[in-house]
N, C-alpha and C. Protein backbone atom coordinates (compact mmCIF):
# COMPACT_ATOMS: atom_id res chain seq x y z
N UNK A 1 -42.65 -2.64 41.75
CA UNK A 1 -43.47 -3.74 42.24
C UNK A 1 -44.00 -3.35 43.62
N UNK A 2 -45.30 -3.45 43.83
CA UNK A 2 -45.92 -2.96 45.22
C UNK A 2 -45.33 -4.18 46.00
N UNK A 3 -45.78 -3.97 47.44
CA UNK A 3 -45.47 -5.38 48.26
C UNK A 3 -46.65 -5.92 48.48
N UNK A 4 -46.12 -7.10 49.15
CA UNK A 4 -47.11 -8.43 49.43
C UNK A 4 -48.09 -7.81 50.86
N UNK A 5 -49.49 -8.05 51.29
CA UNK A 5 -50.21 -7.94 51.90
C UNK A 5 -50.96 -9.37 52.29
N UNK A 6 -51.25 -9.28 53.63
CA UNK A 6 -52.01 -10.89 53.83
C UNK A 6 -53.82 -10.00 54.22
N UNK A 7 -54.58 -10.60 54.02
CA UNK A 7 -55.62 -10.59 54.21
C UNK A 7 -56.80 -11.78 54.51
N UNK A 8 -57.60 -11.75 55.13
CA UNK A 8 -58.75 -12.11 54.76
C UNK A 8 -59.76 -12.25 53.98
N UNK A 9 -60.10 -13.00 52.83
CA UNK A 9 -61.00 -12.95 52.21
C UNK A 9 -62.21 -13.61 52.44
N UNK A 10 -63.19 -12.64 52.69
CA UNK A 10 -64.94 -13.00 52.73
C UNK A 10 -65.32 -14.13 51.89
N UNK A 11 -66.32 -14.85 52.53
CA UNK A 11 -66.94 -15.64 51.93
C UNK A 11 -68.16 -14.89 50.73
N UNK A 12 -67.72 -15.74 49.33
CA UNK A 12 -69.02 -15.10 48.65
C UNK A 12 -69.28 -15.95 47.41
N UNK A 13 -70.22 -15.07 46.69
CA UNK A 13 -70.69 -15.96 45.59
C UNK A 13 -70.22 -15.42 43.97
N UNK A 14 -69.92 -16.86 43.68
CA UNK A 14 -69.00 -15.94 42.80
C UNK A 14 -69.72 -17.10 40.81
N UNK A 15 -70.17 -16.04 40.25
CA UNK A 15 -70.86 -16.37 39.27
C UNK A 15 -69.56 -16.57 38.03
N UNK A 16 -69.56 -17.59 37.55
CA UNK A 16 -68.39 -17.85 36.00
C UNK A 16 -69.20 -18.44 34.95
N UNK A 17 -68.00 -18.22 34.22
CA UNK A 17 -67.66 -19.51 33.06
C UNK A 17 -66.61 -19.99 32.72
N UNK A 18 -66.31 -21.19 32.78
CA UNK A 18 -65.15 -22.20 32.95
C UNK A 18 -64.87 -22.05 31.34
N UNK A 19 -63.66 -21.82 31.23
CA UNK A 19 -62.70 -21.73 30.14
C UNK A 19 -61.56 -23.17 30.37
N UNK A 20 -61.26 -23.55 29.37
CA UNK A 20 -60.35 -24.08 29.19
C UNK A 20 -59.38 -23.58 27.90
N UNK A 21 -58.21 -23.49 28.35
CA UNK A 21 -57.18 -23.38 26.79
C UNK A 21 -56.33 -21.80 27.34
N UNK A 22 -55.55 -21.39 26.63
CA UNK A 22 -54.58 -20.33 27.16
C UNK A 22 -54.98 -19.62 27.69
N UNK A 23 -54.28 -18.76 28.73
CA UNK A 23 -54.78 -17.94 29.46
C UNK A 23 -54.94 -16.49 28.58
N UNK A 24 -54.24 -16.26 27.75
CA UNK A 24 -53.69 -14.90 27.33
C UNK A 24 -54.99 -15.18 26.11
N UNK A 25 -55.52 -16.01 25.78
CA UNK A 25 -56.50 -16.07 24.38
C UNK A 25 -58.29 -16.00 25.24
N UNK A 26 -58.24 -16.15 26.96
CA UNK A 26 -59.31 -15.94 27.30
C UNK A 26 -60.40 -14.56 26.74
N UNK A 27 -61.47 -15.14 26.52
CA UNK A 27 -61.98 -13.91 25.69
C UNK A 27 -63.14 -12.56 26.49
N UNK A 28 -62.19 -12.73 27.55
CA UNK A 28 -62.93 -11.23 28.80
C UNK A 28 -63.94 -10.69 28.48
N UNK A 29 -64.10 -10.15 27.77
CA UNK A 29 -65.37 -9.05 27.10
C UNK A 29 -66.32 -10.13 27.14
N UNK A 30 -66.13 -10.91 26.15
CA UNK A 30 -67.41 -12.01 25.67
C UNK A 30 -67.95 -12.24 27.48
N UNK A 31 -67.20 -13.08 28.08
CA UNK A 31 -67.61 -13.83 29.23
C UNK A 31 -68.25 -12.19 30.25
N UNK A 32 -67.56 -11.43 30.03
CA UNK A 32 -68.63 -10.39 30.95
C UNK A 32 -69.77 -9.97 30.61
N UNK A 33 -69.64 -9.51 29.82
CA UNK A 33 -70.79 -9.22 28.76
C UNK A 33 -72.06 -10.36 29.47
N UNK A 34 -71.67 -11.97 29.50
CA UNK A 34 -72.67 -12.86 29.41
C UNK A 34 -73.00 -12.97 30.55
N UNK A 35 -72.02 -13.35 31.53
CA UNK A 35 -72.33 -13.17 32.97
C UNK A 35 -73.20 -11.91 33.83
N UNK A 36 -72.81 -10.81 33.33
CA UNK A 36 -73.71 -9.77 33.65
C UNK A 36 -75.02 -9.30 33.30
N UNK A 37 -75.17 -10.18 32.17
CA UNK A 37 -76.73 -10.38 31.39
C UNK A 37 -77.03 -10.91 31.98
N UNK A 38 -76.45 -12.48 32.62
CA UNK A 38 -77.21 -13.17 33.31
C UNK A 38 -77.70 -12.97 34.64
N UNK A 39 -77.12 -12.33 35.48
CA UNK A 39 -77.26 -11.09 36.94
C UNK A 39 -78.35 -10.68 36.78
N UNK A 40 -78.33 -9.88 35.58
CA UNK A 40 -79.61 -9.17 35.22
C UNK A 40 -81.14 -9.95 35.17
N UNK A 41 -80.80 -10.99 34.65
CA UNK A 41 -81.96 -11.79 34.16
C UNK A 41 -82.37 -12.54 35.29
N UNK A 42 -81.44 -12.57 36.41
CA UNK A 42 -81.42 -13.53 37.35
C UNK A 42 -82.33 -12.27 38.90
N UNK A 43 -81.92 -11.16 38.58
CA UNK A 43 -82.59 -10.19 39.15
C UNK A 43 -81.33 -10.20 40.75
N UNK A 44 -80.45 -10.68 40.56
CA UNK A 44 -79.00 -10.17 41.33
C UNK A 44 -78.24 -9.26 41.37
N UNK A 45 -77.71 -9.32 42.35
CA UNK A 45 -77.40 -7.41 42.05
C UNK A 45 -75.63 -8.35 42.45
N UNK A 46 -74.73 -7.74 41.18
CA UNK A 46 -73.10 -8.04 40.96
C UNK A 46 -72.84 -7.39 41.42
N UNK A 47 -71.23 -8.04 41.70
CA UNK A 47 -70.13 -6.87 42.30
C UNK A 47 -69.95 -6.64 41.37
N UNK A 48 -68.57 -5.20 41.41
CA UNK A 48 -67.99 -4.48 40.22
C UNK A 48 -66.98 -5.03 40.24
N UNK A 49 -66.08 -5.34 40.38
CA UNK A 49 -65.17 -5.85 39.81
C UNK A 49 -64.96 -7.33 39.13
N UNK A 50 -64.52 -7.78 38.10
CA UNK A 50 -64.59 -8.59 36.99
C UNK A 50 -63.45 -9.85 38.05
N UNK A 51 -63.26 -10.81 38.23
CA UNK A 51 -62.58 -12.22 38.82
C UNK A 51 -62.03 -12.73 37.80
N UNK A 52 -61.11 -13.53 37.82
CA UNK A 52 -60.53 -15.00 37.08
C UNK A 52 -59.74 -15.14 38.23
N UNK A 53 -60.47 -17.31 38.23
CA UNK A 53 -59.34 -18.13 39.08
C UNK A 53 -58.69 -18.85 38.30
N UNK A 54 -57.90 -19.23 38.37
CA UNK A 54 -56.73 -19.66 37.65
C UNK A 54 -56.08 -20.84 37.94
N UNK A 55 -56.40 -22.53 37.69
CA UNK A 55 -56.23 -23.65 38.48
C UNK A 55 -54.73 -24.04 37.53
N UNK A 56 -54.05 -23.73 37.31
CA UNK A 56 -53.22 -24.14 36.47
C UNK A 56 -51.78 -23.67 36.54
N UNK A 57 -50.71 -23.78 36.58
CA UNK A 57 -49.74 -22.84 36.27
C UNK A 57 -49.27 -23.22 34.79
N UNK A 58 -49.03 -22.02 33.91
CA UNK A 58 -49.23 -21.91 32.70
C UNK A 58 -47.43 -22.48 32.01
N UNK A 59 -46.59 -22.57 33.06
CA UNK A 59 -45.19 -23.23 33.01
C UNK A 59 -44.90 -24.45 33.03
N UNK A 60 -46.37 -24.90 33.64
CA UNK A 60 -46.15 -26.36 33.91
C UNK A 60 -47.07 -27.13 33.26
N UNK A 61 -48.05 -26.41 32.58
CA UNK A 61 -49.33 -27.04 32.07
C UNK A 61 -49.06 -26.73 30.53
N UNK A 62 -49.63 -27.71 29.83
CA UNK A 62 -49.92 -27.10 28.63
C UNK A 62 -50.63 -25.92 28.27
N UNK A 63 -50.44 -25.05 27.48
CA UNK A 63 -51.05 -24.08 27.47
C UNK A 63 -52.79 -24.40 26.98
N UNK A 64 -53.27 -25.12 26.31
CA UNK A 64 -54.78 -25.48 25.83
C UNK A 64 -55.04 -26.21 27.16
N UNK A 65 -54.86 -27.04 28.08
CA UNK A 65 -55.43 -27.88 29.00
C UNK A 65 -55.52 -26.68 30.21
N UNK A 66 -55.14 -25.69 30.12
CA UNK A 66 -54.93 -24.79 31.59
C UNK A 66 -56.45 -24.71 31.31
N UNK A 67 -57.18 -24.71 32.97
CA UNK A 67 -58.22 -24.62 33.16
C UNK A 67 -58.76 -22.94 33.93
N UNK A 68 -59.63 -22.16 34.19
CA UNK A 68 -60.02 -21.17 34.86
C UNK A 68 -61.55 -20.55 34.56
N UNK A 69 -62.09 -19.96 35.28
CA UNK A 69 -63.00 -19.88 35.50
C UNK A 69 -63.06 -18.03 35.36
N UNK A 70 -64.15 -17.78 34.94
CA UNK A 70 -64.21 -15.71 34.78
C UNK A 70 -65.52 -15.24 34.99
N UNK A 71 -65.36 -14.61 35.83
CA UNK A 71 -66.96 -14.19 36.00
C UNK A 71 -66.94 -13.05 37.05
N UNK A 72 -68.02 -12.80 38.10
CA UNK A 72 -68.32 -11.86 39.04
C UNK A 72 -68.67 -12.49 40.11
N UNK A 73 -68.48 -11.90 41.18
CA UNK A 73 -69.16 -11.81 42.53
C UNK A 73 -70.72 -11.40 42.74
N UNK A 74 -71.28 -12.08 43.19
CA UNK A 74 -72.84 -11.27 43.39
C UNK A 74 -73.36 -11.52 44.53
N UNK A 75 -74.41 -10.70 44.66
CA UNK A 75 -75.57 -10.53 46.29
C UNK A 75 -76.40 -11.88 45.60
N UNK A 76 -77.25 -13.02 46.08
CA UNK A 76 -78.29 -13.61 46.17
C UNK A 76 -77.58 -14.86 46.15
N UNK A 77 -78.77 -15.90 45.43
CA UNK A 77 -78.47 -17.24 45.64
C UNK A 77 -79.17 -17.89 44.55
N UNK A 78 -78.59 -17.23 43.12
CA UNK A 78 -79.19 -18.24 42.06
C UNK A 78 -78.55 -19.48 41.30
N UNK A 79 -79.50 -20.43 40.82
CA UNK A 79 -79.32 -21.67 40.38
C UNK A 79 -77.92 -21.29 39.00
N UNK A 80 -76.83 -22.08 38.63
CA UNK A 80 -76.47 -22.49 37.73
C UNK A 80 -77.26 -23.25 36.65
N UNK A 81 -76.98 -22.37 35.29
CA UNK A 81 -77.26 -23.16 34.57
C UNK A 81 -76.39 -23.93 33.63
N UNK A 82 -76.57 -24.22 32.03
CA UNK A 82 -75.42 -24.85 31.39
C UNK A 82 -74.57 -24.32 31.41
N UNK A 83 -74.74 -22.75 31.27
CA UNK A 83 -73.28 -22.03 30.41
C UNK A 83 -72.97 -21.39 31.78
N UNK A 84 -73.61 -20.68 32.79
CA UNK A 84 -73.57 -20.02 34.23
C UNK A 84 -73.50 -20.56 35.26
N UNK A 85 -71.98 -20.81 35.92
CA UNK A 85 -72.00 -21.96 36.98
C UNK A 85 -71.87 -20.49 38.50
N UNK A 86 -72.20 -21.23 39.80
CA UNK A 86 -72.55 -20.66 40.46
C UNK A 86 -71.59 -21.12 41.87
N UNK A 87 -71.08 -20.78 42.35
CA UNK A 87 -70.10 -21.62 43.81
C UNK A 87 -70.17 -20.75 44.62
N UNK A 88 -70.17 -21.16 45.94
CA UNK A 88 -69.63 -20.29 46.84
C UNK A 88 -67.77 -20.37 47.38
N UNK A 89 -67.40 -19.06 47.24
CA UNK A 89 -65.79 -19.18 47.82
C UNK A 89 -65.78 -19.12 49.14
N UNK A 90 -65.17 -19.79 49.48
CA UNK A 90 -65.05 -19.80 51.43
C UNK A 90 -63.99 -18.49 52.20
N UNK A 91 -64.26 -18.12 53.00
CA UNK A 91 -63.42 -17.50 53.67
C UNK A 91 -61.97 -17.89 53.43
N UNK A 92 -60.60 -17.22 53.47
CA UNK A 92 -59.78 -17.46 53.64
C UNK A 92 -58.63 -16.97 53.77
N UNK A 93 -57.51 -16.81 54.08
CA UNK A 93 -56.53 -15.92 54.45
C UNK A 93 -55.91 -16.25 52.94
N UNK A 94 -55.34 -14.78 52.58
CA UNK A 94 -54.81 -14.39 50.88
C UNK A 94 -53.88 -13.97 51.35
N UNK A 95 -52.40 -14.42 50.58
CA UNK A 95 -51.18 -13.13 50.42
C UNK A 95 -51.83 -12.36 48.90
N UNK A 96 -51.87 -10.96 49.14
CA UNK A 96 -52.44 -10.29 47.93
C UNK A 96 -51.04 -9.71 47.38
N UNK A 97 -51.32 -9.34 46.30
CA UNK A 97 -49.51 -8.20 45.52
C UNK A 97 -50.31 -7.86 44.50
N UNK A 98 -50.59 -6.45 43.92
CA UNK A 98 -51.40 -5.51 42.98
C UNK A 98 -50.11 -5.53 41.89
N UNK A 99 -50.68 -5.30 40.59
CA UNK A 99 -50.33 -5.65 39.39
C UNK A 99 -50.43 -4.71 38.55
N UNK A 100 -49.89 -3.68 38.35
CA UNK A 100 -49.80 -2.70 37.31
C UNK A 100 -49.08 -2.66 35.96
N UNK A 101 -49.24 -3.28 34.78
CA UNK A 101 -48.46 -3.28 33.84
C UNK A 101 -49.04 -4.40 32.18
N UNK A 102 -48.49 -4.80 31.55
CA UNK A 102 -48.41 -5.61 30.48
C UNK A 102 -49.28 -6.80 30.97
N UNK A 103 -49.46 -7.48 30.11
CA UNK A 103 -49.77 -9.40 30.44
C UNK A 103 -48.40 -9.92 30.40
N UNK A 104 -47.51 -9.49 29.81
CA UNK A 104 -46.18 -9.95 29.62
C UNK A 104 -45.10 -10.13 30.82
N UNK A 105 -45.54 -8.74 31.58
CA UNK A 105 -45.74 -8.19 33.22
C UNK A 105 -46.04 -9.75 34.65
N UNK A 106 -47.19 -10.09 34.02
CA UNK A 106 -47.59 -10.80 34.69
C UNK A 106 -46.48 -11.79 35.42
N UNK A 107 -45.96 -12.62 35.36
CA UNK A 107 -44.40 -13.60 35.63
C UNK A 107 -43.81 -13.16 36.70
N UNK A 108 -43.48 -11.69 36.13
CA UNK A 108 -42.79 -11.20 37.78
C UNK A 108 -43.20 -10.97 38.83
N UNK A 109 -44.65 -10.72 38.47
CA UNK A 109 -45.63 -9.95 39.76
C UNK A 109 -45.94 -11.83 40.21
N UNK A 110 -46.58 -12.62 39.46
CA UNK A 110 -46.19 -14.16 40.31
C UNK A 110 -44.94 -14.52 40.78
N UNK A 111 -44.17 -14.27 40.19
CA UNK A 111 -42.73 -14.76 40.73
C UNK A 111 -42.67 -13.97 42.33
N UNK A 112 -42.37 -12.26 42.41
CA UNK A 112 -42.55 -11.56 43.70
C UNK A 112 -43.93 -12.06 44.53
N UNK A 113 -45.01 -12.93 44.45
CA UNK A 113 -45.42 -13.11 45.03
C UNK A 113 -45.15 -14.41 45.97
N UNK A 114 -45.04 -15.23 44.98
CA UNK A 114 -44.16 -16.61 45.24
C UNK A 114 -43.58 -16.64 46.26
N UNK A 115 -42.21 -15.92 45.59
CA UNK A 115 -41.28 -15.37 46.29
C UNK A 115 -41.76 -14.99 47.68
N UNK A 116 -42.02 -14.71 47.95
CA UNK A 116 -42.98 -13.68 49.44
C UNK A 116 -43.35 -14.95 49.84
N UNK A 117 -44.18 -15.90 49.49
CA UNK A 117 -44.96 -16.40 50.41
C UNK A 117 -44.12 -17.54 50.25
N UNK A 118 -43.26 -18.26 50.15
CA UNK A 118 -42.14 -19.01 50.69
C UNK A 118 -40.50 -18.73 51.52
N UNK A 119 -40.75 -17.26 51.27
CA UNK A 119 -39.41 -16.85 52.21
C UNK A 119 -40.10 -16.58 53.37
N UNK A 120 -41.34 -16.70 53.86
CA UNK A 120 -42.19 -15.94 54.85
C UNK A 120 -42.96 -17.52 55.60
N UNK A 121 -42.77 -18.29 55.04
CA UNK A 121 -43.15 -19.73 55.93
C UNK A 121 -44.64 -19.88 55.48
N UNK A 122 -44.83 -19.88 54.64
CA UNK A 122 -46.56 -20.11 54.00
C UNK A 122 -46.68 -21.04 52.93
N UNK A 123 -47.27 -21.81 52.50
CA UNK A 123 -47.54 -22.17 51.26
C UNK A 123 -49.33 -21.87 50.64
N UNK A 124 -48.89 -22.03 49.15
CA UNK A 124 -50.18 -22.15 48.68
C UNK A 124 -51.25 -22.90 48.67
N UNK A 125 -52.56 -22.63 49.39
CA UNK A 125 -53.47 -23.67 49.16
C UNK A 125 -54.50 -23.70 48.38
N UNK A 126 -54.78 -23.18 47.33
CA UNK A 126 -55.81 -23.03 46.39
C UNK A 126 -55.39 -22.84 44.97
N UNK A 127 -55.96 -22.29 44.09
CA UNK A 127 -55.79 -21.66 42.81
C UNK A 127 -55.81 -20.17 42.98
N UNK A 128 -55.01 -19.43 42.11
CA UNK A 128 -54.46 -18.01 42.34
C UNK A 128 -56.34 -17.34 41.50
N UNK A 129 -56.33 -16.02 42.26
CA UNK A 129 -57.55 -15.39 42.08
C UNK A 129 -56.86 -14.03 41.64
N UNK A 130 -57.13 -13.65 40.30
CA UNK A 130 -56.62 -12.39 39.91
C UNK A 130 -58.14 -11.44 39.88
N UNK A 131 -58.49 -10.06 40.95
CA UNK A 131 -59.34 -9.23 40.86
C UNK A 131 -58.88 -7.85 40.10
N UNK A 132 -59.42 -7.74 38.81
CA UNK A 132 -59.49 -6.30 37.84
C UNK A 132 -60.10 -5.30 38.23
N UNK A 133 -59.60 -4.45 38.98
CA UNK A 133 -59.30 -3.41 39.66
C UNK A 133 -60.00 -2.03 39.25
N UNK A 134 -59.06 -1.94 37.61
CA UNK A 134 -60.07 -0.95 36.77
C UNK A 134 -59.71 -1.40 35.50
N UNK A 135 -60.24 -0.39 34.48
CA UNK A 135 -60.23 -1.41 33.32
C UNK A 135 -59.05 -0.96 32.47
N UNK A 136 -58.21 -1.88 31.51
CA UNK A 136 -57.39 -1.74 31.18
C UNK A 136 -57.47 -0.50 30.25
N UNK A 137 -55.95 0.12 29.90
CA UNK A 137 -55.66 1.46 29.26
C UNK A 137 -54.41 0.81 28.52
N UNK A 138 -54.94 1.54 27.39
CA UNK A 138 -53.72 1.82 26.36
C UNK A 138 -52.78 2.80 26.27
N UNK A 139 -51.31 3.04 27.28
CA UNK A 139 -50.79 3.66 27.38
C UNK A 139 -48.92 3.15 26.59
N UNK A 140 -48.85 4.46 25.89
CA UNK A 140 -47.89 4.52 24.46
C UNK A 140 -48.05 3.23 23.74
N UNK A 141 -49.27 2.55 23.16
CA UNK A 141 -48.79 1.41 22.63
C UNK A 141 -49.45 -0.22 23.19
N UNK A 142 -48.98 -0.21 24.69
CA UNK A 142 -49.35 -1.11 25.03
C UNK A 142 -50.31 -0.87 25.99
N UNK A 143 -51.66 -2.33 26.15
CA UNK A 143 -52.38 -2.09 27.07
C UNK A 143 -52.11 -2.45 28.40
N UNK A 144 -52.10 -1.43 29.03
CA UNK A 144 -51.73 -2.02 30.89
C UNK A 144 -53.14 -2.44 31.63
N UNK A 145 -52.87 -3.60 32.51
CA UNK A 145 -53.87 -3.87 33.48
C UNK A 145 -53.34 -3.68 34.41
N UNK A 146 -54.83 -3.73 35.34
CA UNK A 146 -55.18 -3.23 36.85
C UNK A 146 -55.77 -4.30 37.24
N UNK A 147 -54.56 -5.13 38.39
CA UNK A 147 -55.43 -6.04 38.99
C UNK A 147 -54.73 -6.34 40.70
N UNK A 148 -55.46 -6.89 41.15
CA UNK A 148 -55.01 -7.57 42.66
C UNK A 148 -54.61 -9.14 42.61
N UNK A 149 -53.72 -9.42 42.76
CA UNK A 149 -53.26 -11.42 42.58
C UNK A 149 -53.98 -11.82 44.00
N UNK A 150 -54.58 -12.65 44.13
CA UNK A 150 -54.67 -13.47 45.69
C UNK A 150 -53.85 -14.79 45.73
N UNK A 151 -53.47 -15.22 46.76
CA UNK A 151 -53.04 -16.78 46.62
C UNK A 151 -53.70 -16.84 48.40
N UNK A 152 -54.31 -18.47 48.08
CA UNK A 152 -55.21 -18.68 49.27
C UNK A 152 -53.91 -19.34 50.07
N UNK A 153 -53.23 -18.96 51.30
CA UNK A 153 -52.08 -19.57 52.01
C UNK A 153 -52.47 -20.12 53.34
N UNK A 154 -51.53 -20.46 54.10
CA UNK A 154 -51.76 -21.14 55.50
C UNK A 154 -50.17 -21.27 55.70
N UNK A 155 -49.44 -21.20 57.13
CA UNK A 155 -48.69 -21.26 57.72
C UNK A 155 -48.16 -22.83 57.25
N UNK A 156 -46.77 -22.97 57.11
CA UNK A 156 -46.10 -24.31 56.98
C UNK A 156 -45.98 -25.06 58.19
């Protein structure tokens, strides 16, 4: 498990599509695929790396009502439409912890983050922001991801 890092995160614009229903049945490909067409069409120039925020904890929520959002970061300032919603994220101080492994993986790398940012006098103030790093690999079997966790914090 890497360790916890605090940072700053830039203000930016961050292009989705709001999912509702399990996290693990979100359908990644589809939603990039669409979002990056729409960049295109929109004549915006995306970041590279792929986002999901995550308003829910999946222990405490039903798994179909968990809500989140998947999409990209981009340069400009275009309109939302039905299916392409558009927000700006505000500046904010992140405890980050990088994520190498399973989806199954996932639990501990929240738990060690958790962990971190309540033995350390912080709490959480936002919804957790997972950034995909590079793209997943199928190694012996199972596919591993590459990602960065954020949790937006502030001093207790």
């Amino acid at each position: 498990m890497t360790k916890v890092k605090l940072k700053t995160r830039k203000t930016s614009t961050f292009v989705y599509i709001e999912h509702k229903g399990a996290y693990r049945e979100i359908p990644y490909e589809n939603y990039m695929e669409k979002v990056f067409s729409w960049s295109k069409e929109k004549k915006v120039r995306p970041g590279f790396k792929p986002m999901a925020i995550f308003y829910d904890d999946p222990e405490k929520i039903a798994p179909e009502n968990c809500k989140s959002e998947i999409g990209i970061t981009i340069k400009g300032k275009p309109q939302s439409d039905e299916n392409i919603k558009v927000k700006e994220i505000p500046i904010t101080e992140v405890a980050t912890i990088k994520h190498k492994g399973s989806a199954e993986d996932y639990p501990a790398t929240y738990k060690a983050l958790d962990d971190w940012i309540l033995k350390n006098g912080y709490e959480v103030t936002g919804p957790f922001i997972e950034i995909y790093t590079k793209k997943p690999k199928n190694i012996g079997g199972k596919t591993i991801l590459f990602s960065e966790i954020q949790a937006p914090i502030k001093k207790k």
